[in-house]
PDB file of N, CA and C in Angstrom:
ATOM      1  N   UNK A   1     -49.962  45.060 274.831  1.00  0.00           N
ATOM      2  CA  UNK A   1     -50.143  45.874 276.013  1.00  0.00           C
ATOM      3  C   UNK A   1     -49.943  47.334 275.644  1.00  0.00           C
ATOM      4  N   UNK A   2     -51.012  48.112 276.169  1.00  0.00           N
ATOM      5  CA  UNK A   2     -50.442  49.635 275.682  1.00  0.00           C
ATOM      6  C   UNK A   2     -50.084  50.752 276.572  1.00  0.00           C
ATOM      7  N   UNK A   3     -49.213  51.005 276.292  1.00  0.00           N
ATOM      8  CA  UNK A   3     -47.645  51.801 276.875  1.00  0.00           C
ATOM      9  C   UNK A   3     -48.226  53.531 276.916  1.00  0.00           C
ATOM     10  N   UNK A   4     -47.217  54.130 277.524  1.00  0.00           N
ATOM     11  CA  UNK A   4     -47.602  55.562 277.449  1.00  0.00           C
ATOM     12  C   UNK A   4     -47.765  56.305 276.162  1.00  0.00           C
ATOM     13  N   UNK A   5     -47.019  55.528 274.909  1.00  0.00           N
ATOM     14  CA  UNK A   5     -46.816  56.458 273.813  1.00  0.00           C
ATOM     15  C   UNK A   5     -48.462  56.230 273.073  1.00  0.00           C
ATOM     16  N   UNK A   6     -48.612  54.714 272.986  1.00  0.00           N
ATOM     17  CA  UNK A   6     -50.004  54.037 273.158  1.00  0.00           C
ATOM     18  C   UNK A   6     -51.149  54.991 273.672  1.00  0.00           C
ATOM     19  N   UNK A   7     -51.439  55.169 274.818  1.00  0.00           N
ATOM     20  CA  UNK A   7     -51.760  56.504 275.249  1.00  0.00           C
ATOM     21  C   UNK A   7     -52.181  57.728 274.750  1.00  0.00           C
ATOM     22  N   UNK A   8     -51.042  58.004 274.679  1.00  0.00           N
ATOM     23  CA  UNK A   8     -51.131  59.239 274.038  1.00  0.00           C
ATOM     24  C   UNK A   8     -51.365  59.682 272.874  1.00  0.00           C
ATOM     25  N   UNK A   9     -51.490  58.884 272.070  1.00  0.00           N
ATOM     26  CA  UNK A   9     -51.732  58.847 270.292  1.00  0.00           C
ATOM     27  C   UNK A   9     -53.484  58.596 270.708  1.00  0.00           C
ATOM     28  N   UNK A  10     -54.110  57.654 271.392  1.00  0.00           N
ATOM     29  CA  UNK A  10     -55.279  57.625 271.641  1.00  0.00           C
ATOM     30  C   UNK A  10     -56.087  58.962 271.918  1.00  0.00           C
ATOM     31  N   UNK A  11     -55.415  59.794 273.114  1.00  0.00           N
ATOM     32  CA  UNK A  11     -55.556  60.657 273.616  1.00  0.00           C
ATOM     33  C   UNK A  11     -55.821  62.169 272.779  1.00  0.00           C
ATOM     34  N   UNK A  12     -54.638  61.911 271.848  1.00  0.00           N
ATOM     35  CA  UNK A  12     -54.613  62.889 270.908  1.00  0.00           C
ATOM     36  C   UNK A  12     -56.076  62.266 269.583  1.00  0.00           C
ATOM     37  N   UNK A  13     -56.143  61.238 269.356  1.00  0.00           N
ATOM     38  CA  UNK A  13     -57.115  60.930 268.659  1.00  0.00           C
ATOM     39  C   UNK A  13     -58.968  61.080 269.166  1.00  0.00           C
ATOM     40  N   UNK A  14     -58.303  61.212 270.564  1.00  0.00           N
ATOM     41  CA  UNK A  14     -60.061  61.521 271.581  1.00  0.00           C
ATOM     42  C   UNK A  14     -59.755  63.341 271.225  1.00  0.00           C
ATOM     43  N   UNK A  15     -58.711  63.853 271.550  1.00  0.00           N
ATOM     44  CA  UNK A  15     -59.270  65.288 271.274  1.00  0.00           C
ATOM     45  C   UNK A  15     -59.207  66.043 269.775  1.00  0.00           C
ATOM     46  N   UNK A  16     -58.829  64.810 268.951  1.00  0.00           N
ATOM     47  CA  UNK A  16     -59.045  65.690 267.679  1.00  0.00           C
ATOM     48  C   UNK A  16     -60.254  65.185 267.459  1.00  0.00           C
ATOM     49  N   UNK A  17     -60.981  64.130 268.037  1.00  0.00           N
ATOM     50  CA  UNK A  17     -62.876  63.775 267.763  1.00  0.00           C
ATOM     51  C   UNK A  17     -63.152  65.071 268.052  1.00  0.00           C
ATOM     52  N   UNK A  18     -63.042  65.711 269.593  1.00  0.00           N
ATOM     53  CA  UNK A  18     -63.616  66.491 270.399  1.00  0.00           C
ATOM     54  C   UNK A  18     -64.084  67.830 269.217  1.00  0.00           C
ATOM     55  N   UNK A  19     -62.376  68.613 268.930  1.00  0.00           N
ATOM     56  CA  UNK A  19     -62.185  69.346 267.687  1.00  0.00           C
ATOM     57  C   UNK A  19     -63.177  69.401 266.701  1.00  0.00           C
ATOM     58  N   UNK A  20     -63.393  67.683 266.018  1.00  0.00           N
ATOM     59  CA  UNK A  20     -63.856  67.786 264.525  1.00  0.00           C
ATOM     60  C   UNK A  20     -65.162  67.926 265.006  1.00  0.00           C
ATOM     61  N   UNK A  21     -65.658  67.660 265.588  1.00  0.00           N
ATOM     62  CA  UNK A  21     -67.061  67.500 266.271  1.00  0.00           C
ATOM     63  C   UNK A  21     -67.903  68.886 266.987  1.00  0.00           C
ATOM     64  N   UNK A  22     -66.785  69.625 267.454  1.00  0.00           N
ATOM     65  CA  UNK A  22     -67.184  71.015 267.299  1.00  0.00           C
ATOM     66  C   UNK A  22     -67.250  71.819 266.393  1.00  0.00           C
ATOM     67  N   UNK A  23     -66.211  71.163 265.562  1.00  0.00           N
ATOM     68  CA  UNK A  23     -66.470  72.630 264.041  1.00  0.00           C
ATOM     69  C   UNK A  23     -67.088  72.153 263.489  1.00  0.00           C
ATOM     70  N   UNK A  24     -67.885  71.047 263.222  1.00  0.00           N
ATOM     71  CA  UNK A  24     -69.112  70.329 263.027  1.00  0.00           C
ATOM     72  C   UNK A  24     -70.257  71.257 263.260  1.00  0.00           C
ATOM     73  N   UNK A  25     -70.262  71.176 264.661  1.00  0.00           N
ATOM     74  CA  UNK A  25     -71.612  72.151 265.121  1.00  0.00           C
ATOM     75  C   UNK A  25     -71.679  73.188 265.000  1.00  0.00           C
ATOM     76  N   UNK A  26     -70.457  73.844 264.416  1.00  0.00           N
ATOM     77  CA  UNK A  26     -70.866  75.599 264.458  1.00  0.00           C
ATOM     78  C   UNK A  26     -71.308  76.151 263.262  1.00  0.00           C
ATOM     79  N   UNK A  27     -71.784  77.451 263.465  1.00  0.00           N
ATOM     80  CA  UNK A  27     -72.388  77.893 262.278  1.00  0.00           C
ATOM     81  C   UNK A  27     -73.602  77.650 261.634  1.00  0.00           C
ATOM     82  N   UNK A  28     -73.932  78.180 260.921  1.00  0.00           N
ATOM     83  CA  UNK A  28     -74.839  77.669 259.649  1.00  0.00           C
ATOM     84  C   UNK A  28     -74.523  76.433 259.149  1.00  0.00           C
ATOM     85  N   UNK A  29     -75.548  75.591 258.425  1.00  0.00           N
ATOM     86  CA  UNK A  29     -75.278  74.614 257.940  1.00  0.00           C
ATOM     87  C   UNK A  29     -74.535  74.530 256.528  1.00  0.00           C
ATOM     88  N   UNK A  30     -74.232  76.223 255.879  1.00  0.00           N
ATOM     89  CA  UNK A  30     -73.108  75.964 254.895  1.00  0.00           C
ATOM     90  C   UNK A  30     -72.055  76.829 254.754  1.00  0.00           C
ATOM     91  N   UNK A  31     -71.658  76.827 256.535  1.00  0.00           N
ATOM     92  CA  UNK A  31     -70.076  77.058 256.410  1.00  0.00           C
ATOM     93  C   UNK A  31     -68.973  75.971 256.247  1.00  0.00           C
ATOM     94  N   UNK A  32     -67.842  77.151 256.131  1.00  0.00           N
ATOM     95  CA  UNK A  32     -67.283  75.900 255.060  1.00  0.00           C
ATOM     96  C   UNK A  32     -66.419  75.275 256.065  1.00  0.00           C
ATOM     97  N   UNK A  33     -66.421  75.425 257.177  1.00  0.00           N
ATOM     98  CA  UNK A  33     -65.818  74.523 258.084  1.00  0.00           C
ATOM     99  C   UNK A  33     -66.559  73.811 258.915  1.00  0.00           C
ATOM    100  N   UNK A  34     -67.719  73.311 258.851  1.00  0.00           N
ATOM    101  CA  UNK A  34     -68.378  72.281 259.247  1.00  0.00           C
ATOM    102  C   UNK A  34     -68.538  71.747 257.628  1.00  0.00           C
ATOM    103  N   UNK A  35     -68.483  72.230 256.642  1.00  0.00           N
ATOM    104  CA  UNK A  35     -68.862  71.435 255.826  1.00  0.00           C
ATOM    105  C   UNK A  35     -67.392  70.249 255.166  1.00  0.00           C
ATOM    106  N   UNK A  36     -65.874  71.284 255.620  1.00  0.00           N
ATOM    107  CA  UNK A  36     -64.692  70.500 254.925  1.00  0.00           C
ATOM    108  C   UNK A  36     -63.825  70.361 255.953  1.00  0.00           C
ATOM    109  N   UNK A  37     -63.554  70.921 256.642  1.00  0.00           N
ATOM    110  CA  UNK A  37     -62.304  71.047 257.372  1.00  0.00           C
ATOM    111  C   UNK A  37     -63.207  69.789 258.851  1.00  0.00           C
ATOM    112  N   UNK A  38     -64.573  69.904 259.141  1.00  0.00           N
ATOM    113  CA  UNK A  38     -64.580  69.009 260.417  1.00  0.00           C
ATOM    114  C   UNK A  38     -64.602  67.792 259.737  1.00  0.00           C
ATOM    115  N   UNK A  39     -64.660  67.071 258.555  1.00  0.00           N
ATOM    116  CA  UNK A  39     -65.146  65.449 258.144  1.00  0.00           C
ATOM    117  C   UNK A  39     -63.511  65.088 257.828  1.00  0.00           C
ATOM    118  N   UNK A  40     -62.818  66.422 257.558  1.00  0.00           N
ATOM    119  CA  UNK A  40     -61.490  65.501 257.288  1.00  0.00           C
ATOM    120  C   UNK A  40     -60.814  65.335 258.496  1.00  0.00           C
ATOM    121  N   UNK A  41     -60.475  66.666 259.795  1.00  0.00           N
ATOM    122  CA  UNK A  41     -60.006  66.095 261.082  1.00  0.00           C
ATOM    123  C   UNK A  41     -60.994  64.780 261.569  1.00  0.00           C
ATOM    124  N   UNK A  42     -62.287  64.688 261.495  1.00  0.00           N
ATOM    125  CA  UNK A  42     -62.801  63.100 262.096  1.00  0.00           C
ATOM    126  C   UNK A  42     -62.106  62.386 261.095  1.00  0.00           C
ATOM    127  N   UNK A  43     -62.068  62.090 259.858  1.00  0.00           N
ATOM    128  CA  UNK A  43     -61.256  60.904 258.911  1.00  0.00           C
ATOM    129  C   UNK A  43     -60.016  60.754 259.604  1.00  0.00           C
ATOM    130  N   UNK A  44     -58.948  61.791 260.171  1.00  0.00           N
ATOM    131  CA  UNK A  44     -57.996  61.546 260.057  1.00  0.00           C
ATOM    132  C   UNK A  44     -57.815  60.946 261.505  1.00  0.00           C
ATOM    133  N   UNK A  45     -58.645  61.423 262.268  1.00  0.00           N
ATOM    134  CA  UNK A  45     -58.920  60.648 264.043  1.00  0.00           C
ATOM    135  C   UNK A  45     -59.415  59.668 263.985  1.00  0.00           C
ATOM    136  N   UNK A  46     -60.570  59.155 262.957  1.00  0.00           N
ATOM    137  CA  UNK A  46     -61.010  58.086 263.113  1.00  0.00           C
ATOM    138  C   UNK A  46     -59.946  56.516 262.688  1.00  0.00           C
ATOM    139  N   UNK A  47     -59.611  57.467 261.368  1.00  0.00           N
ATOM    140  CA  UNK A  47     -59.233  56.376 260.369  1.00  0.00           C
ATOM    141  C   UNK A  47     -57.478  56.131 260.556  1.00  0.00           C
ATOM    142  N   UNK A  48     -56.759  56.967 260.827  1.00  0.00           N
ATOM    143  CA  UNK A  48     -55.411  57.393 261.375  1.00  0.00           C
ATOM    144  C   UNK A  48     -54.632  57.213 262.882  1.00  0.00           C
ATOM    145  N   UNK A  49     -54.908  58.216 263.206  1.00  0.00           N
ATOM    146  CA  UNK A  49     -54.642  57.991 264.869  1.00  0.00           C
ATOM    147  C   UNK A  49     -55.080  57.226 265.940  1.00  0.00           C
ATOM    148  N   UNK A  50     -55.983  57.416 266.057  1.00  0.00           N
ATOM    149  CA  UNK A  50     -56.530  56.426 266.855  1.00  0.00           C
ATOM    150  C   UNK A  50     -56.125  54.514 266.569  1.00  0.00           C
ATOM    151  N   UNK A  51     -56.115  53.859 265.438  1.00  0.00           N
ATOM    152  CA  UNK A  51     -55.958  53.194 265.034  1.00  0.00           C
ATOM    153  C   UNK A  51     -54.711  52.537 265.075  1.00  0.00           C
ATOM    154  N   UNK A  52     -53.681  53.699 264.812  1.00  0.00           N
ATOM    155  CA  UNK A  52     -52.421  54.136 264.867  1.00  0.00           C
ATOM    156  C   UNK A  52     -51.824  54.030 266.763  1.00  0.00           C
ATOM    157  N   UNK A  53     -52.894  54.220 267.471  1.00  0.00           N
ATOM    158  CA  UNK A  53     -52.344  54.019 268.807  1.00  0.00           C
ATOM    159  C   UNK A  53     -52.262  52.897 269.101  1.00  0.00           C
ATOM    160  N   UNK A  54     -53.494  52.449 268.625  1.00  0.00           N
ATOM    161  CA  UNK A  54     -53.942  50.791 268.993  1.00  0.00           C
ATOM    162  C   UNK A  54     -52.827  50.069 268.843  1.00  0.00           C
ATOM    163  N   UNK A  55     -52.312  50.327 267.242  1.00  0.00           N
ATOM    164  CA  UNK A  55     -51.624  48.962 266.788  1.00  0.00           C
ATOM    165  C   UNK A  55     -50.153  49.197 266.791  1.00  0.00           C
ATOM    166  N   UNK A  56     -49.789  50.335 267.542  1.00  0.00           N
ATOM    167  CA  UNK A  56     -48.425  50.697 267.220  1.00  0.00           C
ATOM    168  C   UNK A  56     -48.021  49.912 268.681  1.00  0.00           C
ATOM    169  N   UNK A  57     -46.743  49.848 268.382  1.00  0.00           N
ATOM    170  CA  UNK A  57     -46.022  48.908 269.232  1.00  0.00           C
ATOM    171  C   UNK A  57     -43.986  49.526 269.119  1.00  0.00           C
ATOM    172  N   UNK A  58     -43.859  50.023 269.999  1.00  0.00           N
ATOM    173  CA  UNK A  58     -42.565  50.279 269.911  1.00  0.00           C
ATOM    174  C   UNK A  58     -41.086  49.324 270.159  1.00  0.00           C
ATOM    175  N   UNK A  59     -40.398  49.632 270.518  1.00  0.00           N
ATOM    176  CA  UNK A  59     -39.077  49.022 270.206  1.00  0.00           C
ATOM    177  C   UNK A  59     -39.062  47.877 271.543  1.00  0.00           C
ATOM    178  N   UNK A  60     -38.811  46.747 271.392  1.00  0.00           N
ATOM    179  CA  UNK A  60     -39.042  45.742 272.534  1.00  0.00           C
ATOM    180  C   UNK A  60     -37.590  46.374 273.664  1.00  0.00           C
ATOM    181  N   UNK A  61     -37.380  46.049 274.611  1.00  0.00           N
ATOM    182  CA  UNK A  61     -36.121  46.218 275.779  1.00  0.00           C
ATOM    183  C   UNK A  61     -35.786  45.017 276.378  1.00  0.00           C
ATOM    184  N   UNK A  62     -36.898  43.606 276.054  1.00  0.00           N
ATOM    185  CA  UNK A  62     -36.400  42.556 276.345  1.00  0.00           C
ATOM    186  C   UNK A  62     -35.326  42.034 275.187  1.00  0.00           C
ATOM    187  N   UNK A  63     -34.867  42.348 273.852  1.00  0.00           N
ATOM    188  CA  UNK A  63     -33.955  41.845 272.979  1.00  0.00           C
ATOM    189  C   UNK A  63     -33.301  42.572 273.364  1.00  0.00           C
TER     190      UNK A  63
END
């Protein structure tokens, strides 16, 4: 079941897409922040956080 912290790691993983996905589009096609800096914030939203919201699970309160 996912909880507020759940949430919010998602949340933060929808707006660092938003982020990588804009410095994506800007510029010329060989600046250097659509070319390095937007593929590693999507790696790290795609492959990291987001993932990281899903499966994280905090401290139970029924034990």
């Amino acid at each position: 079941m996912l909880n507020k912290k759940n949430l919010i790691l998602i949340g933060i993983g929808i707006l660092l897409l938003i982020i990588g996905f804009i410095c994506l589009g800007t510029g010329p096609a060989d600046n250097p922040v659509s070319l390095s800096v937007a593929p590693i914030i999507l790696t790290i939203a795609y492959v990291v956080i987001i993932p990281l919201g899903i499966l994280y699970s905090g401290k139970d309160k029924d034990k």
